[in-house]
N, C-alpha and C. Protein backbone atom coordinates (compact mmCIF):
# COMPACT_ATOMS: atom_id res chain seq x y z
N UNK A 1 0.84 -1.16 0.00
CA UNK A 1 0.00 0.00 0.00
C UNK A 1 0.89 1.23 0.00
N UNK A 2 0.57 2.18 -0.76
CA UNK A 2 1.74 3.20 -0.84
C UNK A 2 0.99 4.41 0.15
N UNK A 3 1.47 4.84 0.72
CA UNK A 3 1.44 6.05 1.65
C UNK A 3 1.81 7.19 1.99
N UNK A 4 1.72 8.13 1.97
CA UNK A 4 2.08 9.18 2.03
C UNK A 4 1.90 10.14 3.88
N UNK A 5 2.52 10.29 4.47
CA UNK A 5 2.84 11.01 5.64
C UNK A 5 2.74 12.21 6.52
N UNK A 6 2.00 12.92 6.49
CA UNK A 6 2.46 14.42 7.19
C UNK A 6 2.52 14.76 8.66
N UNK A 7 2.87 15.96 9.02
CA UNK A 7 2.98 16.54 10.21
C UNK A 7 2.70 17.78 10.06
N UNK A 8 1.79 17.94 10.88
CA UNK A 8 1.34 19.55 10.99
C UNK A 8 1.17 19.52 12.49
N UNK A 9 1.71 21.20 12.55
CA UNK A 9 1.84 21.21 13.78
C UNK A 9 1.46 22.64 14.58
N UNK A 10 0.89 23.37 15.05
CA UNK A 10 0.47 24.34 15.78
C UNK A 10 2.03 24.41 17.26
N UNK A 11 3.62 25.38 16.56
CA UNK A 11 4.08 25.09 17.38
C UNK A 11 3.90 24.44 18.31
N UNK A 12 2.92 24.90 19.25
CA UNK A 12 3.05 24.17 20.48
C UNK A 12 1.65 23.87 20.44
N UNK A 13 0.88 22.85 19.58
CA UNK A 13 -0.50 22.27 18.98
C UNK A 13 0.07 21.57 17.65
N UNK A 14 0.41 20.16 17.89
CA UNK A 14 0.99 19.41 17.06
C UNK A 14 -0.53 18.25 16.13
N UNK A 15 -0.50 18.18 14.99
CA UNK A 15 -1.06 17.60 13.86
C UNK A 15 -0.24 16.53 13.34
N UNK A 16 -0.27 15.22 13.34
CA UNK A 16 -0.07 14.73 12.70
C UNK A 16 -0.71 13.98 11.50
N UNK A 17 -0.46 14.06 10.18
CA UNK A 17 -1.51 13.70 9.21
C UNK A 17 -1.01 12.45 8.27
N UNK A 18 -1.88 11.33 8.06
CA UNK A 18 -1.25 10.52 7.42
C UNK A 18 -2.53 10.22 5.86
N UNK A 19 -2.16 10.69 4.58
CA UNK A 19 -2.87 10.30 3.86
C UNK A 19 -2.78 9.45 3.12
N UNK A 20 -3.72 7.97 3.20
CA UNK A 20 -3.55 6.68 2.40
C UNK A 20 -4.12 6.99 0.65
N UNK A 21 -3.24 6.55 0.11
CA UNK A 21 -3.56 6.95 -1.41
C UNK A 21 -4.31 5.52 -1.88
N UNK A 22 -4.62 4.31 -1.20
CA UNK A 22 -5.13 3.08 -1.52
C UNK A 22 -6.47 3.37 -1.41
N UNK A 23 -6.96 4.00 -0.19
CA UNK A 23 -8.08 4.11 0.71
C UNK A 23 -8.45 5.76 0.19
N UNK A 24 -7.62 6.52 -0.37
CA UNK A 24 -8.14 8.44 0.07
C UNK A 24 -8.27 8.44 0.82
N UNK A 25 -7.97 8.16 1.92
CA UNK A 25 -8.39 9.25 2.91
C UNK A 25 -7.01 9.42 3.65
N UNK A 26 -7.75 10.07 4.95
CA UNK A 26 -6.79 10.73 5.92
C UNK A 26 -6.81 11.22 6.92
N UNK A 27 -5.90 10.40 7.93
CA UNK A 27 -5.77 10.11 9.37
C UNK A 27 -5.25 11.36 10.12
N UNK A 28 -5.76 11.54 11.04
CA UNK A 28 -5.39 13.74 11.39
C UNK A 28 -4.97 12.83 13.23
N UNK A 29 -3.73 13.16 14.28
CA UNK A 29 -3.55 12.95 15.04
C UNK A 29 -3.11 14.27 15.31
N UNK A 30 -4.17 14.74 16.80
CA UNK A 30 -3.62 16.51 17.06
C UNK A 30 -3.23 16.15 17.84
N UNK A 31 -1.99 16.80 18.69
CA UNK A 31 -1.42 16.96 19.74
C UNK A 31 -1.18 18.38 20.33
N UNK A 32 -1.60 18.41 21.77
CA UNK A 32 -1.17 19.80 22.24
C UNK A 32 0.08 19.98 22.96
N UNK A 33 1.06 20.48 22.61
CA UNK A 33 2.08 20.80 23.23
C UNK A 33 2.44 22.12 23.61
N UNK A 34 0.90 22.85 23.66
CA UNK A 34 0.94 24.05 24.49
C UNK A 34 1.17 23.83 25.75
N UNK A 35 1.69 24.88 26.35
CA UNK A 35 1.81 24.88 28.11
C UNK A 35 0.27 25.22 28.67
N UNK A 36 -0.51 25.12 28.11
CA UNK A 36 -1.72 25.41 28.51
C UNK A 36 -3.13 24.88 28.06
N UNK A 37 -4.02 24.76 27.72
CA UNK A 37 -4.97 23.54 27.36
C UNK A 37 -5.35 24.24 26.22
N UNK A 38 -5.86 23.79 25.65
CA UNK A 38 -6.15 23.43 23.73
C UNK A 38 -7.67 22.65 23.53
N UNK A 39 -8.85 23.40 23.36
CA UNK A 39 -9.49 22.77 22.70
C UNK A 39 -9.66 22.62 21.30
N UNK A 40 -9.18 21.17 20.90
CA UNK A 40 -9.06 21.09 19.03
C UNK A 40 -10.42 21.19 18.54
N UNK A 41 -10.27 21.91 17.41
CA UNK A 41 -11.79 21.61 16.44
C UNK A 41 -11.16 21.20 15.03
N UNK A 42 -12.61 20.64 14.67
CA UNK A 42 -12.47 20.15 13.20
C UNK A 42 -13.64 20.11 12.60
N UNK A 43 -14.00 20.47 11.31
CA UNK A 43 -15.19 20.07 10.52
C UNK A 43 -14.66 19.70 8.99
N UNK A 44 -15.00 18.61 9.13
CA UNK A 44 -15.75 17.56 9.86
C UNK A 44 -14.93 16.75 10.74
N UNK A 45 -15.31 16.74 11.99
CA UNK A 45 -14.59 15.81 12.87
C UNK A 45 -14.47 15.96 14.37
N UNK A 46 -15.79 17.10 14.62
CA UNK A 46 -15.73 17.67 16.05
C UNK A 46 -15.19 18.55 16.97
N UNK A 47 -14.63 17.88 18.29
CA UNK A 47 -13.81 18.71 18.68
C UNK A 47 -13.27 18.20 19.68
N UNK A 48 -12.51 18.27 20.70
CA UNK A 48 -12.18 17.52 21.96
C UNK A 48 -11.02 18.34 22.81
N UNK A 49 -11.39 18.27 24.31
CA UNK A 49 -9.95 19.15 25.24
C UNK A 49 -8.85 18.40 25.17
N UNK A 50 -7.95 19.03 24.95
CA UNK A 50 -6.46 18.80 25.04
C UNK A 50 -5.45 18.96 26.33
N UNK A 51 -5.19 18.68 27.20
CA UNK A 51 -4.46 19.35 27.96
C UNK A 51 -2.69 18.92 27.55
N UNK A 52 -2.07 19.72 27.73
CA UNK A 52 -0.48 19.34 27.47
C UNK A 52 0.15 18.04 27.34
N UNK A 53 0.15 17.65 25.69
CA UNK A 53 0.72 16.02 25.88
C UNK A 53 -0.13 15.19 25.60
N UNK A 54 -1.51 15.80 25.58
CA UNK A 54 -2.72 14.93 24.90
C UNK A 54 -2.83 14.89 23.45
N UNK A 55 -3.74 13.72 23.26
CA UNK A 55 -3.88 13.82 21.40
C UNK A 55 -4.89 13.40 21.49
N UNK A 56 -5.30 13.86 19.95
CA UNK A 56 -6.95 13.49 19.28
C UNK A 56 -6.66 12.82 18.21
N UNK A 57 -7.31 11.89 17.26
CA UNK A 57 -7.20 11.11 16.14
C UNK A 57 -8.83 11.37 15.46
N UNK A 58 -8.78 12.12 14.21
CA UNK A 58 -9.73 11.99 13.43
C UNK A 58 -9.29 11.27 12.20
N UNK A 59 -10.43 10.45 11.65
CA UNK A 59 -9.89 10.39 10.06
C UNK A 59 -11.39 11.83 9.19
N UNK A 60 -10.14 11.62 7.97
CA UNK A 60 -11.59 12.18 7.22
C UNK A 60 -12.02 11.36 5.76
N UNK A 61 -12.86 11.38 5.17
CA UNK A 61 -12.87 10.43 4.26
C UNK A 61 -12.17 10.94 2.50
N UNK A 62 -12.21 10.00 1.97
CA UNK A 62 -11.86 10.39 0.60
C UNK A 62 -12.91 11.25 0.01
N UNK A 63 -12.67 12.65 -0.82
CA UNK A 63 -13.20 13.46 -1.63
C UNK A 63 -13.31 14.60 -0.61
N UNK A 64 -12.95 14.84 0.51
CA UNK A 64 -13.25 15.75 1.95
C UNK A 64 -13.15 17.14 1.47
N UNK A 65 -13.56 18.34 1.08
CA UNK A 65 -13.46 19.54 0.63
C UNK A 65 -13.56 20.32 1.45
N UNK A 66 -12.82 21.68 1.69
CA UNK A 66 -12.73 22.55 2.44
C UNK A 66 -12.79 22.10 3.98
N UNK A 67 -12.10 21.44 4.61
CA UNK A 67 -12.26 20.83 6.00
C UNK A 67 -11.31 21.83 6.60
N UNK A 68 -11.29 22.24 7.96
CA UNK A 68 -10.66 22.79 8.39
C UNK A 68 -10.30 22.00 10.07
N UNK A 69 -9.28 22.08 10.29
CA UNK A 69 -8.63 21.66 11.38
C UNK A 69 -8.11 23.11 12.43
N UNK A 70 -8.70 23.58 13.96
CA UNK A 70 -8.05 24.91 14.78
C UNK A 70 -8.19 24.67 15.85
N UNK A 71 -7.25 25.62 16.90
CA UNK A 71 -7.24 24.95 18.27
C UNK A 71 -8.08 26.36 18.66
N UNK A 72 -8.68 26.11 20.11
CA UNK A 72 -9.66 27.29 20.12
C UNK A 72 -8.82 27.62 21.92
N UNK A 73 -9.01 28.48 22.19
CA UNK A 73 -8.41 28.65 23.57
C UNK A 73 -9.31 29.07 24.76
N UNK A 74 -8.92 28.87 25.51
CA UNK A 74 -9.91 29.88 26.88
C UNK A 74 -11.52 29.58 26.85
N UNK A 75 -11.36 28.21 26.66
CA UNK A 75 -12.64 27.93 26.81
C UNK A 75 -13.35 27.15 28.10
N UNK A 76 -14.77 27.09 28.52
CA UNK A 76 -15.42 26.74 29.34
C UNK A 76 -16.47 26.35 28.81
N UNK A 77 -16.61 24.94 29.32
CA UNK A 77 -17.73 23.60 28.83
C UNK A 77 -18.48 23.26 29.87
N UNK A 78 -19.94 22.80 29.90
CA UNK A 78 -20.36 22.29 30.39
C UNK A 78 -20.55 20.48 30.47
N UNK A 79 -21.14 19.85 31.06
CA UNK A 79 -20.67 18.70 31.38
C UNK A 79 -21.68 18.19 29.91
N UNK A 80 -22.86 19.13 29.02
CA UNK A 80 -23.10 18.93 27.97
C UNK A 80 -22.54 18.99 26.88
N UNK A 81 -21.59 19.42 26.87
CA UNK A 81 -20.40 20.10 25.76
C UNK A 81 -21.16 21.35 24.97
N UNK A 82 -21.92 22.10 26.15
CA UNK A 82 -21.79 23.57 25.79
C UNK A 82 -21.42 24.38 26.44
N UNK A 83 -20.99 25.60 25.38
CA UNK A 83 -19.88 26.35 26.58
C UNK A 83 -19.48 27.77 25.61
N UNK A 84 -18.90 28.30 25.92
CA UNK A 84 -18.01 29.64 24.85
C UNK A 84 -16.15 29.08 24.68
N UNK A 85 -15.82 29.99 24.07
CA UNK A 85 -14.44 30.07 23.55
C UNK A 85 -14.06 31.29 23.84
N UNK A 86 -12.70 31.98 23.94
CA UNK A 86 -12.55 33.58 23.54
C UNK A 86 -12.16 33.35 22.12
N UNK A 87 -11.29 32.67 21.63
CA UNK A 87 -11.11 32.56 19.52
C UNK A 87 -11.39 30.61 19.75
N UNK A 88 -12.15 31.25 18.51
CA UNK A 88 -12.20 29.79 17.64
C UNK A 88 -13.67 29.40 17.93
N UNK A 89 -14.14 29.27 18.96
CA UNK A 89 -15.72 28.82 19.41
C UNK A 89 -17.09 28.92 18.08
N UNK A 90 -17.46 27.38 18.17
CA UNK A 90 -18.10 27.14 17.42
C UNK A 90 -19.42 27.34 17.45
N UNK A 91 -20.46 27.96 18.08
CA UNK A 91 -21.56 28.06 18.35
C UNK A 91 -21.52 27.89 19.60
N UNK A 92 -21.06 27.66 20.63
CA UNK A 92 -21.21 27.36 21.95
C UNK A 92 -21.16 25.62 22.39
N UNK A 93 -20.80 25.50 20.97
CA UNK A 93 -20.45 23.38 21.11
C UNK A 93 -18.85 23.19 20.78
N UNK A 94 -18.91 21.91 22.19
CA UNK A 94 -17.67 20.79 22.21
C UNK A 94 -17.32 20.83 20.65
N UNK A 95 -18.26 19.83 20.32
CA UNK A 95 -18.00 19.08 19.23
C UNK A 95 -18.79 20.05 18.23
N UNK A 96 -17.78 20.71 17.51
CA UNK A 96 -17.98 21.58 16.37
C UNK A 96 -18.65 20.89 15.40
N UNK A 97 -19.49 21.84 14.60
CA UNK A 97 -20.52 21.20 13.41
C UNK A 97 -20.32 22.49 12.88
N UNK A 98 -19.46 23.53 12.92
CA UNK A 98 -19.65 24.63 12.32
C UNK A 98 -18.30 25.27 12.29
N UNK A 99 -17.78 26.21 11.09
CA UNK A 99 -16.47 26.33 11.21
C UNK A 99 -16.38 27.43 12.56
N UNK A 100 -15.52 27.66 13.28
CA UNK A 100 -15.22 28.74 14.25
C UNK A 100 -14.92 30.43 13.92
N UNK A 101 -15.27 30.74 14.86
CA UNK A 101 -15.70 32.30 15.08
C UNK A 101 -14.15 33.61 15.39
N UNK A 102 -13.75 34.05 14.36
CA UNK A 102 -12.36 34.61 14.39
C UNK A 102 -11.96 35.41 16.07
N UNK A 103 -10.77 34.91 16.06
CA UNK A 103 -9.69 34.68 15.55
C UNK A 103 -9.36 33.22 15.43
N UNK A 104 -8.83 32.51 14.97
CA UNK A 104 -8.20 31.26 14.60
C UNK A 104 -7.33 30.99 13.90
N UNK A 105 -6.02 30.55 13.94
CA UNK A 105 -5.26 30.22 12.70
C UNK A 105 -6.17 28.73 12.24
N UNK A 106 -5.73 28.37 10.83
CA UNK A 106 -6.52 27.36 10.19
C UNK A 106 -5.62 26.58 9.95
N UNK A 107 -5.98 25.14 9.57
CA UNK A 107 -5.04 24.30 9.08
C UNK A 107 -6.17 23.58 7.98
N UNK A 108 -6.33 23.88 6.80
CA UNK A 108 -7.22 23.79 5.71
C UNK A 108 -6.80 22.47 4.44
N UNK A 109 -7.49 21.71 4.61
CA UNK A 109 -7.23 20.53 3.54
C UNK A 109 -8.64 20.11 2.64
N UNK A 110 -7.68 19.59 2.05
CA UNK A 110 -9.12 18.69 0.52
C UNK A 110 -8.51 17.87 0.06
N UNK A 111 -8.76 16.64 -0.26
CA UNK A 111 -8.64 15.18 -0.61
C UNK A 111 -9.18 14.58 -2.01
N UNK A 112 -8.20 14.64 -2.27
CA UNK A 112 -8.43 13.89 -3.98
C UNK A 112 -9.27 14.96 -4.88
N UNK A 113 -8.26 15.89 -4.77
CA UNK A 113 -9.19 16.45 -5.89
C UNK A 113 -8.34 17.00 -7.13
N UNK A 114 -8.20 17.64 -8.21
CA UNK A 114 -7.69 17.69 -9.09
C UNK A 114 -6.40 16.70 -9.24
N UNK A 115 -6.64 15.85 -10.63
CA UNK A 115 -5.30 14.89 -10.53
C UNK A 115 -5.08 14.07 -9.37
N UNK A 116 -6.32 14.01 -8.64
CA UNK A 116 -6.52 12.96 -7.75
C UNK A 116 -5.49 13.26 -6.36
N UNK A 117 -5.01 14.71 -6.42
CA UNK A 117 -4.39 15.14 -5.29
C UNK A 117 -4.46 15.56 -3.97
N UNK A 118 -4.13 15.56 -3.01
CA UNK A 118 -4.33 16.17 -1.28
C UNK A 118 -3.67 17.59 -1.40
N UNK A 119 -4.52 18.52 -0.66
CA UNK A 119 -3.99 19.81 -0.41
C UNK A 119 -3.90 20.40 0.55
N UNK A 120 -3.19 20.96 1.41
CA UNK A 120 -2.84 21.30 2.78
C UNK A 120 -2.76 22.96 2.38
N UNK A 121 -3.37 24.02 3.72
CA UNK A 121 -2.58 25.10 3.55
C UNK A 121 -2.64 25.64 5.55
N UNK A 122 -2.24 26.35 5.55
CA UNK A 122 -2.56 27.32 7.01
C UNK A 122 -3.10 28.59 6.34
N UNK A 123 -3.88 29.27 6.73
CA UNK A 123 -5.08 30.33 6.82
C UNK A 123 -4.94 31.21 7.95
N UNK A 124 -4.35 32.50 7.40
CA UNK A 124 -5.06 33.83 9.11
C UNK A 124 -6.01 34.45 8.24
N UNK A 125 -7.09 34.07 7.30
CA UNK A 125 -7.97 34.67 6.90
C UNK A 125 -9.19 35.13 7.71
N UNK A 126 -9.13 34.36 9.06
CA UNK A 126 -9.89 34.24 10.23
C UNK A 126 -9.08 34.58 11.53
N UNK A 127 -7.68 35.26 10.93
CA UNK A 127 -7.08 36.09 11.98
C UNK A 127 -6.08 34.87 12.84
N UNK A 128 -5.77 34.90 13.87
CA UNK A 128 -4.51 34.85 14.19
C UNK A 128 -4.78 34.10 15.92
N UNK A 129 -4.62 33.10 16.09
CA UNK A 129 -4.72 32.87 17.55
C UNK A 129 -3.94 31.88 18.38
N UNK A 130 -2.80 30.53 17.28
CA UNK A 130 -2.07 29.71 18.10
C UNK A 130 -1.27 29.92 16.70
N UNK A 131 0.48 29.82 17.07
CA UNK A 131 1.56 29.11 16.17
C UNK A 131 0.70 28.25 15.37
N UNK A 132 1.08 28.04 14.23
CA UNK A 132 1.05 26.30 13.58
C UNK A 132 2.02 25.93 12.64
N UNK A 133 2.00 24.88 12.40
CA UNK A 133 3.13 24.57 11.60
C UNK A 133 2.56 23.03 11.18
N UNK A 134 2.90 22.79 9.36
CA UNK A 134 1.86 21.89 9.05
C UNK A 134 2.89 21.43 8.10
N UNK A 135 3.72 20.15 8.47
CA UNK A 135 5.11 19.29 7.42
C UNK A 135 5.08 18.52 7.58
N UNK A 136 5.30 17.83 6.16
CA UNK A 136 5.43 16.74 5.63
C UNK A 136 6.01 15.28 7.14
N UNK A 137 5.71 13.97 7.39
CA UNK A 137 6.41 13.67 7.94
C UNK A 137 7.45 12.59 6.51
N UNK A 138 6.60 12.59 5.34
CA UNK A 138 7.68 11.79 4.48
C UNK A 138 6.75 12.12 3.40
N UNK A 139 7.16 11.47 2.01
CA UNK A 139 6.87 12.05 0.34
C UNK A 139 7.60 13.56 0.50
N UNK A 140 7.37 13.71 -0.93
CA UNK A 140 8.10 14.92 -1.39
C UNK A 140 7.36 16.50 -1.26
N UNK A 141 6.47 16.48 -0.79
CA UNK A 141 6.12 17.86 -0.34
C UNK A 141 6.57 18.56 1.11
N UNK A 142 6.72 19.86 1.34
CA UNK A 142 7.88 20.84 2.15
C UNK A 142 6.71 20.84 3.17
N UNK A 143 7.41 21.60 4.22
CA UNK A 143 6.27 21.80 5.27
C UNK A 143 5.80 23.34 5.04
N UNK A 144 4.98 24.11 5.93
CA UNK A 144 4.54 25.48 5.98
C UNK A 144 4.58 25.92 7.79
N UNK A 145 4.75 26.49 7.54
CA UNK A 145 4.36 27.45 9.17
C UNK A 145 4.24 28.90 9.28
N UNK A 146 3.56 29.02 10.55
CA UNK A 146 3.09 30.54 10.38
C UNK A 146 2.65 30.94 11.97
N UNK A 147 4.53 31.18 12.76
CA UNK A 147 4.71 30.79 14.10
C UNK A 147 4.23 32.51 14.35
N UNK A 148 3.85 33.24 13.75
CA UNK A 148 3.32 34.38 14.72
C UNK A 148 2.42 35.03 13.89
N UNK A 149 1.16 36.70 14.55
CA UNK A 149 0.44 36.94 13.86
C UNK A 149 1.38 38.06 12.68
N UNK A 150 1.01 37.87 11.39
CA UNK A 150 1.71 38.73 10.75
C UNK A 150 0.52 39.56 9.84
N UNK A 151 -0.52 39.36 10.19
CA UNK A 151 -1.34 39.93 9.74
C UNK A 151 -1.46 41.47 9.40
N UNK A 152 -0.88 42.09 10.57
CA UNK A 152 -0.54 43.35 11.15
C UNK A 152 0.29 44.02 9.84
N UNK A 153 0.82 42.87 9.34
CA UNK A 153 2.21 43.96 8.56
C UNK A 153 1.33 43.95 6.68
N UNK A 154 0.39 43.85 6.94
CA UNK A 154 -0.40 43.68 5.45
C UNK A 154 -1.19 44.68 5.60
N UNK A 155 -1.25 45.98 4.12
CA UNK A 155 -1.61 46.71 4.07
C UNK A 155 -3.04 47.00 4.80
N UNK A 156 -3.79 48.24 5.01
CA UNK A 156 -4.88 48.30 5.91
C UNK A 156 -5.93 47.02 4.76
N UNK A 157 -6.30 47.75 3.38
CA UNK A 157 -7.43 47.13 2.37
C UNK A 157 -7.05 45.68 2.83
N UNK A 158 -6.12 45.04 2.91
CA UNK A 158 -5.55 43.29 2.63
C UNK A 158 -6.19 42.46 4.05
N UNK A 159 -6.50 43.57 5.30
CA UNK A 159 -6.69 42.91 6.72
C UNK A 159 -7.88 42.48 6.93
C-alpha cells in the first residue's frame, strides 16, 4: 500500500496527518504541546480538550473539501459540551458542526481532488490565535508554518 505522511503542527498544537492513497483518505492525530490547554476543532470531525501532551485522532474520508482543522483557547464547557471560547468557538459546542468564530489560525485541507491530489494550507484569513506549523512527515512535499500573527504587517485594504 503506498502512503504518504504528514505533520502539521500548531508550534506548540501538534497535527499529525497521514494520507492513504489506496483508501483516500486521511488520518489527522492533534497533539497539544501548548503549556496550557487546547481545545481542538475540526469540521468535519468535532472537537475535543487537550491538555499538554494529549492527542486526538480523526480520520476524514476520501473526496473531503474545504475541512478545516483549529485549536480554540480559553474555553469553558459544560458537562453537555456547551460552553463559549474567547477565539475559535463554534456556536457554543464541544463538538464543532460549524467552522469557528475569528480569531483562529486554520489548518485547511481537501482530498483527492484535481489529478486525484491532497492539499494542505494554514489560513489567518480568520485572523490569528495559536503558532502552527503543518510538514510533511515523508513524500516529497515541504512543510509550511506561520509561528506568529503577521497579519498586522499587510496593508490596511488586505486585513
Amino acid at each position: 500500500m503506498s502512503r504518504f505522511s504528514y505533520l502539521a503542527l500548531f508550534p506548540c498544537f501538534l497535527l499529525f496527518a497521514h494520507f492513504f492513497t489506496l483508501s483516500n483518505a486521511a488520518t489527522f492525530e492533534i497533539r497539544n504541546q501548548c503549556p496550557y490547554t487546547v481545545w481542538a476543532a475540526a469540521v468535519p470531525g468535532g472537537g475535543r480538550r487537550l491538555d499538554r501532551g494529549q492527542s486526538w485522532t480523526i480520520t476524514a474520508k476520501a473526496g473531503t473539501t474545504q475541512a478545516r482543522i483549529w485549536g480554540r483557547t480559553k474555553c469553558n464547557f459544560d458537562g453537555a459540551g456547551r460552553g463559549t471560547c474567547e477565539t475559535g468557538d463554534c456556536n457554543g459546542l464541544l463538538q464543532c458542526q460549524a467552522f469557528g468564530k475569528p480569531p483562529n489560525t486554520l489548518a485547511e485541507y481537501a482530498l483527492n481532488q484535481y489529478n486525484n491530489l491532497d492539499f494542505f494550507d494554514i489560513s489567518l484569513v480568520d485572523g490569528f490565535n495559536v503558532p502552527m506549523d503543518f510538514s510533511p512527515v515523508s513524500g516529497s512535499c515541504r512543510g509550511i508554518r506561520c509561528a506568529a500573527d503577521i497579519n498586522g504587517q499587510c496593508p490596511g485594504p488586505l486585513r
